[in-house]
PDB file of N, CA and C in Angstrom:
ATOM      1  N   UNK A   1      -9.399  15.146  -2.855  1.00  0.00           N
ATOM      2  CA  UNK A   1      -9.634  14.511  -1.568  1.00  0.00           C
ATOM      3  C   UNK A   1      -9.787  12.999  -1.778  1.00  0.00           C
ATOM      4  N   UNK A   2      -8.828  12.024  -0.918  1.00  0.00           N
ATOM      5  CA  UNK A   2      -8.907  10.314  -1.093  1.00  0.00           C
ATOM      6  C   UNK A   2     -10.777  10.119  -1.007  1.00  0.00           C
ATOM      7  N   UNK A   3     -10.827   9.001  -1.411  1.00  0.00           N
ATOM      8  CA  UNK A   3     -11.804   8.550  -0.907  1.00  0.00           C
ATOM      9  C   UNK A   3     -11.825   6.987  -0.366  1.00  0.00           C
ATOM     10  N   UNK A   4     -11.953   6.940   0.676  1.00  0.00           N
ATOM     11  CA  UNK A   4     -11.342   5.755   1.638  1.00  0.00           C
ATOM     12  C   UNK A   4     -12.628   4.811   1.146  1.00  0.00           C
ATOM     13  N   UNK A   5     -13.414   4.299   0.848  1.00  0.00           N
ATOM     14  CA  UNK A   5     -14.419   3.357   0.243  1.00  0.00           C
ATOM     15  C   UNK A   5     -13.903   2.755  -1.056  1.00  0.00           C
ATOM     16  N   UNK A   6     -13.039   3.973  -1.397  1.00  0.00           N
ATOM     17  CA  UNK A   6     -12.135   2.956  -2.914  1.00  0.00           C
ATOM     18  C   UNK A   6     -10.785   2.786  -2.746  1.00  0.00           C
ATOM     19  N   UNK A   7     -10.596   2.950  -1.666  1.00  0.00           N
ATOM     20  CA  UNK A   7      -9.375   2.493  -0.915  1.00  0.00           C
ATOM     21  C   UNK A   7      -7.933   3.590  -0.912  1.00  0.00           C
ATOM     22  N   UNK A   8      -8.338   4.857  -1.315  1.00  0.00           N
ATOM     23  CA  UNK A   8      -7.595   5.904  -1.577  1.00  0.00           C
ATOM     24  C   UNK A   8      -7.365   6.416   0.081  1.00  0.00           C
ATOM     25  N   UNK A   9      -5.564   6.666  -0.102  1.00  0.00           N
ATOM     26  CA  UNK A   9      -5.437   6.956   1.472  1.00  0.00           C
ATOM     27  C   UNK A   9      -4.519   8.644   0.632  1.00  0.00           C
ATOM     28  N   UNK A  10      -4.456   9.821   1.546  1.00  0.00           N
ATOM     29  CA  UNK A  10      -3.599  10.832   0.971  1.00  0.00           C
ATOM     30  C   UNK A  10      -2.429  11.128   1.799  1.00  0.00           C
ATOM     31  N   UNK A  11      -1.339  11.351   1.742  1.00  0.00           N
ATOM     32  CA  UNK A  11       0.169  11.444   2.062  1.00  0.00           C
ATOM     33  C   UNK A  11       0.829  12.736   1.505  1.00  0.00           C
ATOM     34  N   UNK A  12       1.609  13.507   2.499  1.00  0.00           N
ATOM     35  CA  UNK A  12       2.400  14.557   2.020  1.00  0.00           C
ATOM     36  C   UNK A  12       4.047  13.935   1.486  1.00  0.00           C
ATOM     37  N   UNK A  13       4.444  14.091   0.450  1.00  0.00           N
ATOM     38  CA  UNK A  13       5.220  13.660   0.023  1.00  0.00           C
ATOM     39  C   UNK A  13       6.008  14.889  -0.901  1.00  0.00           C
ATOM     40  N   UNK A  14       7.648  14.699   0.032  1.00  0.00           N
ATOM     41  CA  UNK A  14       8.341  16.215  -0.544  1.00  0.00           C
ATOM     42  C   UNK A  14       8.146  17.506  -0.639  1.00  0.00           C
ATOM     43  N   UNK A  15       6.448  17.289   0.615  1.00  0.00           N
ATOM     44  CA  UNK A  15       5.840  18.834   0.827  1.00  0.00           C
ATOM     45  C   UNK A  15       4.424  18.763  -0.064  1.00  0.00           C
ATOM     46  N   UNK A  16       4.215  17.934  -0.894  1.00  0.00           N
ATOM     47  CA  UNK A  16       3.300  18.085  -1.857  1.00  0.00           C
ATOM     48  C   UNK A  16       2.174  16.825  -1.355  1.00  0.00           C
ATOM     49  N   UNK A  17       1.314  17.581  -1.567  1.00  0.00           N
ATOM     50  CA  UNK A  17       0.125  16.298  -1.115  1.00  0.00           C
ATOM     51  C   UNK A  17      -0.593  15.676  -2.375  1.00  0.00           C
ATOM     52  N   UNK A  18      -0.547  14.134  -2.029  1.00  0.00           N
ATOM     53  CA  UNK A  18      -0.470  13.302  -2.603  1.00  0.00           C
ATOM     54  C   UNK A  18      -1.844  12.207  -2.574  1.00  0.00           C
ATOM     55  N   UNK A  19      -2.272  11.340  -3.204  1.00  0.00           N
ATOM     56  CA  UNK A  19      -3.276  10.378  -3.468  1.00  0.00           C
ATOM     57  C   UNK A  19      -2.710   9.221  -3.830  1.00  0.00           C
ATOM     58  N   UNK A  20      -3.005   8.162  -2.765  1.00  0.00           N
ATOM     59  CA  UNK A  20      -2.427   6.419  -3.157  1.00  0.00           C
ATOM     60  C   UNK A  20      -3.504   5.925  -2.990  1.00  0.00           C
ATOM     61  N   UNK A  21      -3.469   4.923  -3.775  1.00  0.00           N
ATOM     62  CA  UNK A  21      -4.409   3.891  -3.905  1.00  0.00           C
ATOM     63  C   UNK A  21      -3.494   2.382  -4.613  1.00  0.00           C
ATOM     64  N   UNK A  22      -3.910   1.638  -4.168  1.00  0.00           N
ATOM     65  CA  UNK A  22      -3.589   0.133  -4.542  1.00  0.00           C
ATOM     66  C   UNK A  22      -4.587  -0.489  -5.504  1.00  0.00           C
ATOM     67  N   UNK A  23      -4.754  -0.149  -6.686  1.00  0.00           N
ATOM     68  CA  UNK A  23      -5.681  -0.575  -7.886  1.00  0.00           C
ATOM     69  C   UNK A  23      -5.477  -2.228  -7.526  1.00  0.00           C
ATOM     70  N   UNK A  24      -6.458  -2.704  -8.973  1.00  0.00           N
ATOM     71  CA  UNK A  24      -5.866  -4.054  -9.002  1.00  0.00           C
ATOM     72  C   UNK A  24      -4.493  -4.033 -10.014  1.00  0.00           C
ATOM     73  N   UNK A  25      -4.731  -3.460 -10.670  1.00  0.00           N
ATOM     74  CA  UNK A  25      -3.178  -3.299 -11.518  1.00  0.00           C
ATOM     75  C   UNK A  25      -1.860  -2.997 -10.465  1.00  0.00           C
ATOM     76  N   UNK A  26      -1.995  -2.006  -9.394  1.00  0.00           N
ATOM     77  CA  UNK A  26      -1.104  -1.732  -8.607  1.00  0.00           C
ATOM     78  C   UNK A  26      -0.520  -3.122  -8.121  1.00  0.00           C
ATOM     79  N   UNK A  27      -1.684  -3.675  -7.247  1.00  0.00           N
ATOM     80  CA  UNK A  27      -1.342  -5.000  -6.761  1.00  0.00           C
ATOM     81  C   UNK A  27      -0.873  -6.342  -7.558  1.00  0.00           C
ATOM     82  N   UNK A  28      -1.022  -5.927  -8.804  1.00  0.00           N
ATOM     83  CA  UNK A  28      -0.409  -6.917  -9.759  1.00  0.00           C
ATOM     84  C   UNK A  28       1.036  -7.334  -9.540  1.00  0.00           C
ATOM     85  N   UNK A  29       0.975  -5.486  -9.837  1.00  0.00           N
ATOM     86  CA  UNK A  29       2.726  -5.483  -9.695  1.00  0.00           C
ATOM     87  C   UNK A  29       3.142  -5.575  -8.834  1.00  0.00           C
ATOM     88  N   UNK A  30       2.762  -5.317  -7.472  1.00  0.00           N
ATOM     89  CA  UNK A  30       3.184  -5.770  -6.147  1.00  0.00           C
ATOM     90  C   UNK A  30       3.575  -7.359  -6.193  1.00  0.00           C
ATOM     91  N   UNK A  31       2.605  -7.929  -6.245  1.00  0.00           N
ATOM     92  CA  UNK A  31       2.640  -9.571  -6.349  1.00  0.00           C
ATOM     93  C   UNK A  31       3.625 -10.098  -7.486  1.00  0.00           C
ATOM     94  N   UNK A  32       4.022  -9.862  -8.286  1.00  0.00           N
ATOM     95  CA  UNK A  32       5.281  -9.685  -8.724  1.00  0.00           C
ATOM     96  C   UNK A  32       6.455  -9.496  -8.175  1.00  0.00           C
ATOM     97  N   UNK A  33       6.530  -7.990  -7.952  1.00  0.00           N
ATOM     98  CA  UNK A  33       7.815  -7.479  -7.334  1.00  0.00           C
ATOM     99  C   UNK A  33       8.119  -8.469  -6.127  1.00  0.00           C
ATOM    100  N   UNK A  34       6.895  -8.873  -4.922  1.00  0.00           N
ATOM    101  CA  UNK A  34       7.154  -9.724  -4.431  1.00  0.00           C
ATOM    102  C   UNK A  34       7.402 -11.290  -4.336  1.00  0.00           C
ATOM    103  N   UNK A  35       7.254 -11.145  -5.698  1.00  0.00           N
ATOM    104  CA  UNK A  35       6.915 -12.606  -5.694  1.00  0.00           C
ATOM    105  C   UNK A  35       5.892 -13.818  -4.724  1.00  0.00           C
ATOM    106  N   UNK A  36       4.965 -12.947  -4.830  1.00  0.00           N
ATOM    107  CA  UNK A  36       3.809 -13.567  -4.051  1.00  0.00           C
ATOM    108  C   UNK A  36       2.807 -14.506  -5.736  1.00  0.00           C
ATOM    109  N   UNK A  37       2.370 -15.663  -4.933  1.00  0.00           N
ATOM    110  CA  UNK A  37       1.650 -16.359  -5.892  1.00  0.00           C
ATOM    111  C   UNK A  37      -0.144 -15.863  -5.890  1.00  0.00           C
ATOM    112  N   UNK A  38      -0.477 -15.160  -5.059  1.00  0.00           N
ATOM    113  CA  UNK A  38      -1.742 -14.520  -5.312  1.00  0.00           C
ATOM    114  C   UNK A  38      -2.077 -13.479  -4.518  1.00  0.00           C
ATOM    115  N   UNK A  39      -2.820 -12.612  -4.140  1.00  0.00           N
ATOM    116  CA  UNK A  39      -3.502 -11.648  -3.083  1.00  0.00           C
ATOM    117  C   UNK A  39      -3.810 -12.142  -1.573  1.00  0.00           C
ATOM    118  N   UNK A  40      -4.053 -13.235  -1.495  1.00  0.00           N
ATOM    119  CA  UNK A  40      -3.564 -13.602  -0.348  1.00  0.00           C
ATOM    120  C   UNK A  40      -2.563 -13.869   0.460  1.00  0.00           C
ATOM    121  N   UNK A  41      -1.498 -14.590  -0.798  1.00  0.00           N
ATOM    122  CA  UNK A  41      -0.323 -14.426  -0.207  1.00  0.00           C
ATOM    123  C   UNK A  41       0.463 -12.981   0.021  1.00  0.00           C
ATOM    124  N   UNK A  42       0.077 -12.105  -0.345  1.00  0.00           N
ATOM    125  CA  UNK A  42       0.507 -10.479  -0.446  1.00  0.00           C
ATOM    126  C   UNK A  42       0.040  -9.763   0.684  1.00  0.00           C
ATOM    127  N   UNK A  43      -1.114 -10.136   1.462  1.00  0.00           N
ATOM    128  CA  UNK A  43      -1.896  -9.689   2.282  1.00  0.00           C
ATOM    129  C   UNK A  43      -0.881 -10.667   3.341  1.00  0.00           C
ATOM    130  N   UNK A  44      -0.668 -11.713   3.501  1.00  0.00           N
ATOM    131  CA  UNK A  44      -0.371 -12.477   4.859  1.00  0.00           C
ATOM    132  C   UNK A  44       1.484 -11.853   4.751  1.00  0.00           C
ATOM    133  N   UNK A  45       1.932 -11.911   3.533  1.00  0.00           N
ATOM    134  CA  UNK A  45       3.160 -11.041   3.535  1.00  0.00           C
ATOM    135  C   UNK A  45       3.533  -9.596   4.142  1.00  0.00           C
ATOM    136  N   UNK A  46       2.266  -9.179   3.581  1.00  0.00           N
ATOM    137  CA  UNK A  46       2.231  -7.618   4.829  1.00  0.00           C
ATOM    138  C   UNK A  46       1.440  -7.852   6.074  1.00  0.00           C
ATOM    139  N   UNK A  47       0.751  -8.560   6.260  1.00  0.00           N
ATOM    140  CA  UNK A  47       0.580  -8.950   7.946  1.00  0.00           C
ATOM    141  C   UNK A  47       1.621  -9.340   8.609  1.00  0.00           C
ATOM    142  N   UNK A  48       2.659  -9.575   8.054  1.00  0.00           N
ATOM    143  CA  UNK A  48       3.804  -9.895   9.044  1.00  0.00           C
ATOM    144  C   UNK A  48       4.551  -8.960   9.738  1.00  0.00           C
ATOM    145  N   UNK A  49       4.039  -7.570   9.095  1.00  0.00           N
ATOM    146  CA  UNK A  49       4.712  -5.837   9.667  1.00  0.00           C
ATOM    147  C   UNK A  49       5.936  -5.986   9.956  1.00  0.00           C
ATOM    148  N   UNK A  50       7.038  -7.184   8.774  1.00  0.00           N
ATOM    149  CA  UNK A  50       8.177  -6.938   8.839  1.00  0.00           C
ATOM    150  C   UNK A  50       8.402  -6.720   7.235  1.00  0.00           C
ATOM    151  N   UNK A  51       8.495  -5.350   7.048  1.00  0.00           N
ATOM    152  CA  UNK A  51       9.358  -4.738   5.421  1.00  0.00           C
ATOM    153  C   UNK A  51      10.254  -4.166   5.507  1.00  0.00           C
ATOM    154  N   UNK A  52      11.209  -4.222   4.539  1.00  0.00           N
ATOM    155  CA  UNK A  52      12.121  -3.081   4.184  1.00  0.00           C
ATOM    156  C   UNK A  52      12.203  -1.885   3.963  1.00  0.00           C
ATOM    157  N   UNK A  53      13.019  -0.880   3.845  1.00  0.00           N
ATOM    158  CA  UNK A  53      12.638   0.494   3.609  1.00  0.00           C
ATOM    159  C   UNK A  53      12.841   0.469   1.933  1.00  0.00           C
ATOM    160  N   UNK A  54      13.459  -0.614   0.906  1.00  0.00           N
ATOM    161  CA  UNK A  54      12.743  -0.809  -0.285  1.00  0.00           C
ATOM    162  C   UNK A  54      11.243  -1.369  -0.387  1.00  0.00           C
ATOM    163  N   UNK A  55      10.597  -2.482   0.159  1.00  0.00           N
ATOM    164  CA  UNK A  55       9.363  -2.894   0.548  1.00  0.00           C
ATOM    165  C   UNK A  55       8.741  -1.757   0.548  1.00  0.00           C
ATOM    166  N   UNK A  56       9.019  -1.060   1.298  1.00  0.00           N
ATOM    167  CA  UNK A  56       8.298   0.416   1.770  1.00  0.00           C
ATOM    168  C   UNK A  56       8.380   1.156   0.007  1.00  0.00           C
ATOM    169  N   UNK A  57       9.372   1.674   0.084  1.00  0.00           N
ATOM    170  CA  UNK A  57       9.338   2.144  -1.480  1.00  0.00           C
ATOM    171  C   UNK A  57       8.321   1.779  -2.555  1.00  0.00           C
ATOM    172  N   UNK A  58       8.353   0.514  -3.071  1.00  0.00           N
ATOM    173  CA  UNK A  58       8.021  -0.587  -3.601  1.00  0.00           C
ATOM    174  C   UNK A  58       6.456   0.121  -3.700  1.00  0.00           C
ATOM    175  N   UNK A  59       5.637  -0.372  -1.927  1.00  0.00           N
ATOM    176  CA  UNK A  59       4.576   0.052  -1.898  1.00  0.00           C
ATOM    177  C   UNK A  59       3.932   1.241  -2.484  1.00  0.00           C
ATOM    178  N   UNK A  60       4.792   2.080  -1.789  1.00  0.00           N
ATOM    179  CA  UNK A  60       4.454   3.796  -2.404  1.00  0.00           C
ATOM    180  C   UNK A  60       4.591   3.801  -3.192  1.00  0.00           C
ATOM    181  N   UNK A  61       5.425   3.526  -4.021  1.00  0.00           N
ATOM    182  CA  UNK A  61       5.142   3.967  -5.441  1.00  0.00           C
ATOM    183  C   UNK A  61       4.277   3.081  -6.342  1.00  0.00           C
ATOM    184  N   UNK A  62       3.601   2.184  -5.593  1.00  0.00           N
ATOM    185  CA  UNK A  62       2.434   1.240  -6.233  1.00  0.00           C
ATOM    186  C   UNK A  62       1.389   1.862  -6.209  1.00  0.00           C
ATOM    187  N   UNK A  63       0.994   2.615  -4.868  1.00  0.00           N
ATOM    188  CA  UNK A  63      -0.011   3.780  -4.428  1.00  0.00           C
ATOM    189  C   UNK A  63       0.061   4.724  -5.281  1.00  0.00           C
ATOM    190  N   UNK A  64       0.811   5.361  -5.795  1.00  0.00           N
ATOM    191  CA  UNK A  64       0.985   6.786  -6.604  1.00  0.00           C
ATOM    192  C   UNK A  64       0.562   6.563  -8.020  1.00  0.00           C
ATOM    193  N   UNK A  65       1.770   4.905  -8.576  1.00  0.00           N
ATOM    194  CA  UNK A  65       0.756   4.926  -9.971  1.00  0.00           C
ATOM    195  C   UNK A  65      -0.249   4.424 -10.173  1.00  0.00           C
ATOM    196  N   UNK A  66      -1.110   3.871  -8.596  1.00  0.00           N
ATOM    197  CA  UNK A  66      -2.435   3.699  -8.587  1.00  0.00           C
ATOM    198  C   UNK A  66      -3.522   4.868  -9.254  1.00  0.00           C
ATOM    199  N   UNK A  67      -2.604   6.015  -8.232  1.00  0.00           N
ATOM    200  CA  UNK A  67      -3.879   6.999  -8.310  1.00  0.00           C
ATOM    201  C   UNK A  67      -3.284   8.157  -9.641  1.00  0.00           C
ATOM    202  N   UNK A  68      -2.737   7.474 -10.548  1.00  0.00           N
ATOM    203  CA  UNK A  68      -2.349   8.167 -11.480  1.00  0.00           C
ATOM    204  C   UNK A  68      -1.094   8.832 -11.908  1.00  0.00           C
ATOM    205  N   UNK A  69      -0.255   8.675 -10.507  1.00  0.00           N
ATOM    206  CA  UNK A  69       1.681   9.335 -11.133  1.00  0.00           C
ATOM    207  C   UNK A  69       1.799   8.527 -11.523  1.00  0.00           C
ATOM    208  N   UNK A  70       3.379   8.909 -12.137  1.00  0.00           N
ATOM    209  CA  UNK A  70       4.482   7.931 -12.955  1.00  0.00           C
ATOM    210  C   UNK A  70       5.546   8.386 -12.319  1.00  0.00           C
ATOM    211  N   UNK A  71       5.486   7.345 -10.900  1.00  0.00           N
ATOM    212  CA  UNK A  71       6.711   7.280 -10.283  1.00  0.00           C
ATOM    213  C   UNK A  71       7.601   5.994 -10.564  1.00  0.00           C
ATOM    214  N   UNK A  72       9.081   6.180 -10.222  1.00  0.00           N
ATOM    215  CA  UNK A  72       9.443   4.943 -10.267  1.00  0.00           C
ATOM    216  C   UNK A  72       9.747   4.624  -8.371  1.00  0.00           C
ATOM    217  N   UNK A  73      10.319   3.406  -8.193  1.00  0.00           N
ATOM    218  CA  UNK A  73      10.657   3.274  -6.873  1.00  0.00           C
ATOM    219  C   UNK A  73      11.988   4.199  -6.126  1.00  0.00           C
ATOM    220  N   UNK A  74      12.671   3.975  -7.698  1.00  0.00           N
ATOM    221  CA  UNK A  74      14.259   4.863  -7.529  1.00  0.00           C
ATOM    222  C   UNK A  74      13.686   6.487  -6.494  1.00  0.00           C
ATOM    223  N   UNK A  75      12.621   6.957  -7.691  1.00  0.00           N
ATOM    224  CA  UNK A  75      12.011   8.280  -7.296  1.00  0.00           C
ATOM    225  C   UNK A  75      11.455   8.156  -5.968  1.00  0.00           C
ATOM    226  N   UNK A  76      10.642   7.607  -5.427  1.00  0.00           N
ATOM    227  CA  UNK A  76       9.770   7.265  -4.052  1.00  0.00           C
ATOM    228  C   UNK A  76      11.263   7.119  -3.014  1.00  0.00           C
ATOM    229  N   UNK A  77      12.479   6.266  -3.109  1.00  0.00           N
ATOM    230  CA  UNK A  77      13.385   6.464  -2.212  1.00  0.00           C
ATOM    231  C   UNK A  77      14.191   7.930  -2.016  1.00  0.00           C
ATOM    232  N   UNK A  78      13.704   9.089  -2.937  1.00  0.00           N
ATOM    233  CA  UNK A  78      14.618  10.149  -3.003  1.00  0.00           C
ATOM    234  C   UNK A  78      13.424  10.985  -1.992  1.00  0.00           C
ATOM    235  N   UNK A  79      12.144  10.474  -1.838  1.00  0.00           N
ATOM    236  CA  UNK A  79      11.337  11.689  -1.430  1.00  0.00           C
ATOM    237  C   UNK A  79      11.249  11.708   0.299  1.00  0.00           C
ATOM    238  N   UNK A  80      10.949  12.636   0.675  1.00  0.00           N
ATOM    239  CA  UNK A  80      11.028  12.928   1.636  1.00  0.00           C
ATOM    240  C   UNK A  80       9.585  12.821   2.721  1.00  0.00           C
ATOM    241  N   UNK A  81       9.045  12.110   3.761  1.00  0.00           N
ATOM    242  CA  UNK A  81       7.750  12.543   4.218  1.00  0.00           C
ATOM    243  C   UNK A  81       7.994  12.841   5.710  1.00  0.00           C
ATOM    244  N   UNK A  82       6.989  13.500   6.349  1.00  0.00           N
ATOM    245  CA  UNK A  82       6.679  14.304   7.687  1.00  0.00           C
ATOM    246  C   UNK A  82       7.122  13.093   8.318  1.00  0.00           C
ATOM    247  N   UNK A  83       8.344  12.703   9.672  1.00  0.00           N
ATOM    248  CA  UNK A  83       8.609  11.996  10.186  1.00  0.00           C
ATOM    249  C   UNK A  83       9.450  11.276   9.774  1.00  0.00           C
ATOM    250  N   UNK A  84      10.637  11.080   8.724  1.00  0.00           N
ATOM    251  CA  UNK A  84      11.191  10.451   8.527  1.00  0.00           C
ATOM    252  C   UNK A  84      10.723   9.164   7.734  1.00  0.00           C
ATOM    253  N   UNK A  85      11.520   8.240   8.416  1.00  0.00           N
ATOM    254  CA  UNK A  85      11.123   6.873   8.494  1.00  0.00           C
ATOM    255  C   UNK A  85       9.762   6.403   8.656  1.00  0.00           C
ATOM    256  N   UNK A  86       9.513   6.757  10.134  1.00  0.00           N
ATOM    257  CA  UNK A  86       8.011   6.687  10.770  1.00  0.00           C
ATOM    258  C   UNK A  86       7.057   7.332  10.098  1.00  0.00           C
ATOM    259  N   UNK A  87       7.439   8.422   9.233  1.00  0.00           N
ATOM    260  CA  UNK A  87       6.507   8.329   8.158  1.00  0.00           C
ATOM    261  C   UNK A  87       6.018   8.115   6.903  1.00  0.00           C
ATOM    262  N   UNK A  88       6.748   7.278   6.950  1.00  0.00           N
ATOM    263  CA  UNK A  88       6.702   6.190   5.848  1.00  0.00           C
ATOM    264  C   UNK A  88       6.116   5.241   5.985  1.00  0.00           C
ATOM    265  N   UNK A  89       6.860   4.786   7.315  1.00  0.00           N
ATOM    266  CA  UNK A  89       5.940   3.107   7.763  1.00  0.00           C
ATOM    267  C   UNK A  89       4.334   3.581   7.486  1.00  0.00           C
ATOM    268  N   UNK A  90       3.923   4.874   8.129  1.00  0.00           N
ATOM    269  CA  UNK A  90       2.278   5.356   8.374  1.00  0.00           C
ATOM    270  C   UNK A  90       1.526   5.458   6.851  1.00  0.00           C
ATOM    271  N   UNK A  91       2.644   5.643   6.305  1.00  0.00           N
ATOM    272  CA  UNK A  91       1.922   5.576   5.016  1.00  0.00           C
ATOM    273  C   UNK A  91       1.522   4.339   4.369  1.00  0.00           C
ATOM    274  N   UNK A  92       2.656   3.814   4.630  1.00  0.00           N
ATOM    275  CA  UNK A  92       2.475   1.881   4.196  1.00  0.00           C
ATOM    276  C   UNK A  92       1.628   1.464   4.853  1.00  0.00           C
ATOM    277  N   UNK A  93       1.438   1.724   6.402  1.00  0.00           N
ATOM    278  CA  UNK A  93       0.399   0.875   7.212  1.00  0.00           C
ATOM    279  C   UNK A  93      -1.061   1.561   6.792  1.00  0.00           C
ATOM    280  N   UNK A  94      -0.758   3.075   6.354  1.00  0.00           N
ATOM    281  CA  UNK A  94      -2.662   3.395   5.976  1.00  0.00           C
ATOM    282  C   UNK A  94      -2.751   2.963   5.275  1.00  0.00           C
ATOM    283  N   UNK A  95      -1.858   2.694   3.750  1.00  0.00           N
ATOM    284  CA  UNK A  95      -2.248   2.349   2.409  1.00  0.00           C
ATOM    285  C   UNK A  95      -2.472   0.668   2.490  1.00  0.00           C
ATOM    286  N   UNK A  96      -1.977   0.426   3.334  1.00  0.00           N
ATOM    287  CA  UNK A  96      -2.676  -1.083   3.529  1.00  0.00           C
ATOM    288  C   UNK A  96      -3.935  -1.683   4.096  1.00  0.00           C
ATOM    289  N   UNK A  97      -3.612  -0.675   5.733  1.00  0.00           N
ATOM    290  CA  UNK A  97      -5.248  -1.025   6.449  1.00  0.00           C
ATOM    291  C   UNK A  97      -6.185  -0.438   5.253  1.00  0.00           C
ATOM    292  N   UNK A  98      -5.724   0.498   4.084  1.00  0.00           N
ATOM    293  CA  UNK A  98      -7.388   0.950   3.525  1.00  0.00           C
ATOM    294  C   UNK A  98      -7.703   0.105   2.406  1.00  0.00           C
ATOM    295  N   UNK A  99      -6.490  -0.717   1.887  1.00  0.00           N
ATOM    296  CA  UNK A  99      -6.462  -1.830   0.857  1.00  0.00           C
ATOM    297  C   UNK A  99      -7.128  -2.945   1.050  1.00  0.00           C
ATOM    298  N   UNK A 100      -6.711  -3.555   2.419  1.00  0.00           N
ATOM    299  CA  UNK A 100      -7.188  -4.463   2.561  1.00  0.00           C
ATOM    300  C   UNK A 100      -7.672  -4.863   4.155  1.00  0.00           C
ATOM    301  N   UNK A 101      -7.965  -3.872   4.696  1.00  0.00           N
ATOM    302  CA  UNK A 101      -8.841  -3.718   5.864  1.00  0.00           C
ATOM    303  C   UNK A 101      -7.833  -4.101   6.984  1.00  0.00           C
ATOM    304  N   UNK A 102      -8.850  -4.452   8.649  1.00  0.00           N
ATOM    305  CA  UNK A 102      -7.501  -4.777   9.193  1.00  0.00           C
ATOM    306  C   UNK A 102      -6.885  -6.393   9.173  1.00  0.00           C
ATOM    307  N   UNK A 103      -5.724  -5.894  10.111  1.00  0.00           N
ATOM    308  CA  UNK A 103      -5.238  -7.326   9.834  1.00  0.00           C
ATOM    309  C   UNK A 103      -5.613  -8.807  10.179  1.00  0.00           C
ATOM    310  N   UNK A 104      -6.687  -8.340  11.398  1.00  0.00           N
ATOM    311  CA  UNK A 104      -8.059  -9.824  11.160  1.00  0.00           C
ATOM    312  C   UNK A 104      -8.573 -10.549  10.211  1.00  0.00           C
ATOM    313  N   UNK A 105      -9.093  -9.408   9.394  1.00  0.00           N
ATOM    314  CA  UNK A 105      -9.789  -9.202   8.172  1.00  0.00           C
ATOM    315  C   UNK A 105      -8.841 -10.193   6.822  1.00  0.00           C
ATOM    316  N   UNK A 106      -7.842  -9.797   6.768  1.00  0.00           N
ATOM    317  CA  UNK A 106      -6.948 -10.355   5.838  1.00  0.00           C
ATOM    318  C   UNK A 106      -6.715 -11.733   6.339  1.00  0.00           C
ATOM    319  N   UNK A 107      -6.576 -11.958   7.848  1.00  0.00           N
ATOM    320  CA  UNK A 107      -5.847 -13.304   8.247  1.00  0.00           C
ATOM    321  C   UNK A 107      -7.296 -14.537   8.075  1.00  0.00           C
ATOM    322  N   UNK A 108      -8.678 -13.506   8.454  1.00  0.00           N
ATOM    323  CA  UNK A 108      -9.711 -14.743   8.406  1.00  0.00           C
ATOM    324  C   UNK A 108     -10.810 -14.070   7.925  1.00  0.00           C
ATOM    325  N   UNK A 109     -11.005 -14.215   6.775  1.00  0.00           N
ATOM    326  CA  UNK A 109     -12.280 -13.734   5.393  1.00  0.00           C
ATOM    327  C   UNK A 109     -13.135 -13.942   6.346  1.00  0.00           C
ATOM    328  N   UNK A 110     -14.440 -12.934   6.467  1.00  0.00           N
ATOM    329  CA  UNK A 110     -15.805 -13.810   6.585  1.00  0.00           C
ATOM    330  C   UNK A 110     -16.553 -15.039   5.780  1.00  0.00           C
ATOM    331  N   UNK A 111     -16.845 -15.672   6.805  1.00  0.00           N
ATOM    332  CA  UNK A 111     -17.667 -16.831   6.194  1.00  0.00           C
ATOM    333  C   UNK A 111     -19.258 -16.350   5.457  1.00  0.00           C
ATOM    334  N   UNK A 112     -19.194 -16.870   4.657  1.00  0.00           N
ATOM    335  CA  UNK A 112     -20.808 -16.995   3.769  1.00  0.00           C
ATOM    336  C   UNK A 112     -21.792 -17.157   4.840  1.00  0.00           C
ATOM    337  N   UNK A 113     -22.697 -16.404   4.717  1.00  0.00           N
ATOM    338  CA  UNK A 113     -23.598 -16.413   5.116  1.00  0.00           C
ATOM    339  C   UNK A 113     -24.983 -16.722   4.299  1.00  0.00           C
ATOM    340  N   UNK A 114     -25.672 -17.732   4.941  1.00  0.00           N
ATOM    341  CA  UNK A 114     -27.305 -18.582   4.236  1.00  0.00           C
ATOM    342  C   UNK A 114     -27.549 -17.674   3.877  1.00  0.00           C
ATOM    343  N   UNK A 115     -28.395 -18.051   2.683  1.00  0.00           N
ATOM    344  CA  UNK A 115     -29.599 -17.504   1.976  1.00  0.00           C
ATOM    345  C   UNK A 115     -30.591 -16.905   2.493  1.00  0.00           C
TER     346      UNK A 115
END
């Protein structure tokens, strides 16, 4: 069972249910693959809720060898989830809102608060 406090979201994938999570290692490689220069820029990159259905890939299979597969992306484009397309996007959009909260949240950090 995910546990959404460590940012674990779960997904049926090819019929088989599944556990993603976005480690910091995951997001390494994200920021890479995207060529983003830090976690912020990766966060305002997916606030823009315009990706590809590789983007999409990309993600998922960042989630999977978060939570321990050894997928590649090749593999994540062959699989199949509930809804098509649309369920894919749902997976990208949970594995994100649980990564990095919502998209307020990402666009404007809370400020410090006094001592």
């Amino acid at each position: 069972m995910p546990n959404r406090r460590r940012g674990e979201i779960s997904a049926v994938l090819d019929g088989t249910p599944r556990v993603l999570v976005l480690t910091l290692g995951a997001l390494a490689e994200l920021e890479a693959a995207f060529g983003a220069e830090d976690l912020m820029a990766l966060a305002e990159r997916f606030g823009r809720g315009r990706l590809s259905a590789r983007d999409a890939a990309r993600i998922i299979a960042a989630g999977l060898n978060g939570a321990g597969a050894s997928v590649s992306v090749e593999e994540v484009e062959r699989m199949r989830a509930d809804g098509g397309a649309a369920g894919f996007a749902r997976i990208v959009a949970e594995l994100l809102a649980a990564t990095f909260g919502s998209a307020e949240a990402v666009q404007s950090p809370p400020s410090p608060q006094p001592a």
